[in-house]
C-alpha atoms as a PDB file:
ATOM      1  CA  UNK A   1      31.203  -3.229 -11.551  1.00  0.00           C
ATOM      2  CA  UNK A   2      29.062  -4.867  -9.073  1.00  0.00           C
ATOM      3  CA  UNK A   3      29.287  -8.680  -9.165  1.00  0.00           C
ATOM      4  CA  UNK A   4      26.288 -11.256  -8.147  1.00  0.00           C
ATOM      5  CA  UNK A   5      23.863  -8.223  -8.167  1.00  0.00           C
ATOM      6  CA  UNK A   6      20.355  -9.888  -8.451  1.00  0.00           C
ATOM      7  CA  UNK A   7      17.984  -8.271 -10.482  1.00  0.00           C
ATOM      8  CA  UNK A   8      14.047  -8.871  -8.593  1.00  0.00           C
ATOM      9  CA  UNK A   9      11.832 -10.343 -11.262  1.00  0.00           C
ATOM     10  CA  UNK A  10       9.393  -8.598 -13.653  1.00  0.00           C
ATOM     11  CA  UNK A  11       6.324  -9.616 -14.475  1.00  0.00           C
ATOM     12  CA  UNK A  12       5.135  -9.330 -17.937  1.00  0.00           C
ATOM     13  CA  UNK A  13       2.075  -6.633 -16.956  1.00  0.00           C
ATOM     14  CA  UNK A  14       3.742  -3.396 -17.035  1.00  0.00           C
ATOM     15  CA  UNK A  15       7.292  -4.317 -16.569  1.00  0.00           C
ATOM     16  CA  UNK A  16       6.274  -3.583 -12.571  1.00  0.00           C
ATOM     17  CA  UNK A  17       8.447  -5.132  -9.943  1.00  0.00           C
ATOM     18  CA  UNK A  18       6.801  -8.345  -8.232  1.00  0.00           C
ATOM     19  CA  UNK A  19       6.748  -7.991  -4.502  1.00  0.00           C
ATOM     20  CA  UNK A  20       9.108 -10.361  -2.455  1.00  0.00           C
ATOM     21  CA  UNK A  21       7.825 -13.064  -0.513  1.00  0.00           C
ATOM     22  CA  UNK A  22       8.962 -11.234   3.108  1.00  0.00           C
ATOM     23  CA  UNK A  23       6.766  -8.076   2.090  1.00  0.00           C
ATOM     24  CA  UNK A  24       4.186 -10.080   0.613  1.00  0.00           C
ATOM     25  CA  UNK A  25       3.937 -12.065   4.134  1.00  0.00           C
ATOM     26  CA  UNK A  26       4.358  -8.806   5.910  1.00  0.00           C
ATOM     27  CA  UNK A  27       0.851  -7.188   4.398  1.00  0.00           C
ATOM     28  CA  UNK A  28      -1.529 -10.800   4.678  1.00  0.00           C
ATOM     29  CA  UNK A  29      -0.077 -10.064   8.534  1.00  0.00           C
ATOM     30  CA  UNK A  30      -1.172  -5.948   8.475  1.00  0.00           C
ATOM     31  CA  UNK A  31      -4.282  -5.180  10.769  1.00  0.00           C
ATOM     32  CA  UNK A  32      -5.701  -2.251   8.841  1.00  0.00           C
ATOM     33  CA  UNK A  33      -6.945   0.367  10.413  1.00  0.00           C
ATOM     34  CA  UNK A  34      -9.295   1.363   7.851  1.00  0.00           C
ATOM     35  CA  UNK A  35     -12.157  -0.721   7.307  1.00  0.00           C
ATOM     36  CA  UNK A  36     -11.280  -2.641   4.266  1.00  0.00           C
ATOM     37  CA  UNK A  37     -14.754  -2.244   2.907  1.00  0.00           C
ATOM     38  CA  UNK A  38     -14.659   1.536   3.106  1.00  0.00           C
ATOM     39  CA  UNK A  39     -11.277   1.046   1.267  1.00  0.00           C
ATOM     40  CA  UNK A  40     -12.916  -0.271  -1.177  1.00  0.00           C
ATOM     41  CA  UNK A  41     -16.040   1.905  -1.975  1.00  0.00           C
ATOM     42  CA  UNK A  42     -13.699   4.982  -1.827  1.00  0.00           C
ATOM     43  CA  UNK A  43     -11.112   2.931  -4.645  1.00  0.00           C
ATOM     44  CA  UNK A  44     -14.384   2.154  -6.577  1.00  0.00           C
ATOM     45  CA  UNK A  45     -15.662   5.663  -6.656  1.00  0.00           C
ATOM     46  CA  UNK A  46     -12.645   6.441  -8.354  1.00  0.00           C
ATOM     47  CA  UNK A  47     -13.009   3.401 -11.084  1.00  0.00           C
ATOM     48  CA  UNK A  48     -10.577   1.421  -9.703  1.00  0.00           C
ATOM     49  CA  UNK A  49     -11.492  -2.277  -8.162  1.00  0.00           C
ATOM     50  CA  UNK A  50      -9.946  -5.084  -6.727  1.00  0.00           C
ATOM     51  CA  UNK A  51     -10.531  -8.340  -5.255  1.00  0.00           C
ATOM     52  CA  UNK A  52      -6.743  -8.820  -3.377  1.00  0.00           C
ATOM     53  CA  UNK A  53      -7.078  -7.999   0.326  1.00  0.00           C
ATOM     54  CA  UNK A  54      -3.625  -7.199   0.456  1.00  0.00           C
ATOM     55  CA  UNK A  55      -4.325  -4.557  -2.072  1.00  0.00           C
ATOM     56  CA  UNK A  56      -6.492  -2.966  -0.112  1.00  0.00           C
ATOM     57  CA  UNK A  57      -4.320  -3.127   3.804  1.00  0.00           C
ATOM     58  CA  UNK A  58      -1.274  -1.683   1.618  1.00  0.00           C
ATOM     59  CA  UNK A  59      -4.421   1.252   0.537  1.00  0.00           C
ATOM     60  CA  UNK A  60      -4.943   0.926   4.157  1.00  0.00           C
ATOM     61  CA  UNK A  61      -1.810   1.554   5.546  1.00  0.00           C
ATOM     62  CA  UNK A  62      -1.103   4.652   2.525  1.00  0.00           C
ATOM     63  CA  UNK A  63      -4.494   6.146   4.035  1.00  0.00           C
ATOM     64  CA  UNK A  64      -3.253   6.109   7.734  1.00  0.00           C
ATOM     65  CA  UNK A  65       0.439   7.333   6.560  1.00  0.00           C
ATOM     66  CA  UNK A  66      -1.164  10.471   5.035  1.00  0.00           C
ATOM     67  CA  UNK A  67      -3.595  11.040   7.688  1.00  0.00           C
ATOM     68  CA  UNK A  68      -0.926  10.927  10.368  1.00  0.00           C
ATOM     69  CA  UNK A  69       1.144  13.617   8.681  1.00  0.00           C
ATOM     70  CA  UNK A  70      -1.990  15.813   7.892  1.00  0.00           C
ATOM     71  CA  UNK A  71      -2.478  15.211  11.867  1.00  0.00           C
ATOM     72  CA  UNK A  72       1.047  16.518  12.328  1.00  0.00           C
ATOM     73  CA  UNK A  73       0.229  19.727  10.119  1.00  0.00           C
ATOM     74  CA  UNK A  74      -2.744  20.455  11.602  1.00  0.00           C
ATOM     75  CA  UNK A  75      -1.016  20.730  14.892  1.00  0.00           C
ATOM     76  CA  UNK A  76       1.854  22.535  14.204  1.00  0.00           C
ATOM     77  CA  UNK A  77      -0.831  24.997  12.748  1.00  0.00           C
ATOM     78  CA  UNK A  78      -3.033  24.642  15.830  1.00  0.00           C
ATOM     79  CA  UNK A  79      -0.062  25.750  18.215  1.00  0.00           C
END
């Protein structure tokens, strides 16, 4: 049994995890590479909006993540 285990808080929308203050801190600091307004017309195209910045650099950063590996692909099929 693992003693002193702490538990992060839930909120009460959707029983989702809320963010820690160190990742929370980390993602005001993100420089996005994306243009957070193009962020944001592709998220409202799709029905979703938001009015959190930090919404949009974590978007940001998913966007570059899955770019870089279809970068990656793309080579290995290039070679």
């Amino acid at each position: 049994m693992v003693e002193n285990l702490e538990v992060p808080p839930f909120s009460t929308l959707n029983a989702d995890i809320i963010p820690s203050e160190d990742f929370l801190n980390t993602v005001e600091k993100f420089q996005p590479k994306f243009d957070l307004d193009l962020v944001k017309q592709v998220w409202h195209s799709a029905g979703v909006q938001t009015c959190d910045d930090r919404v949009l650099k974590v978007a940001s950063a998913m966007l570059e993540i899955q770019m870089l590996k279809i970068i990656e692909e793309l080579k290995c099929v290039a070679s």
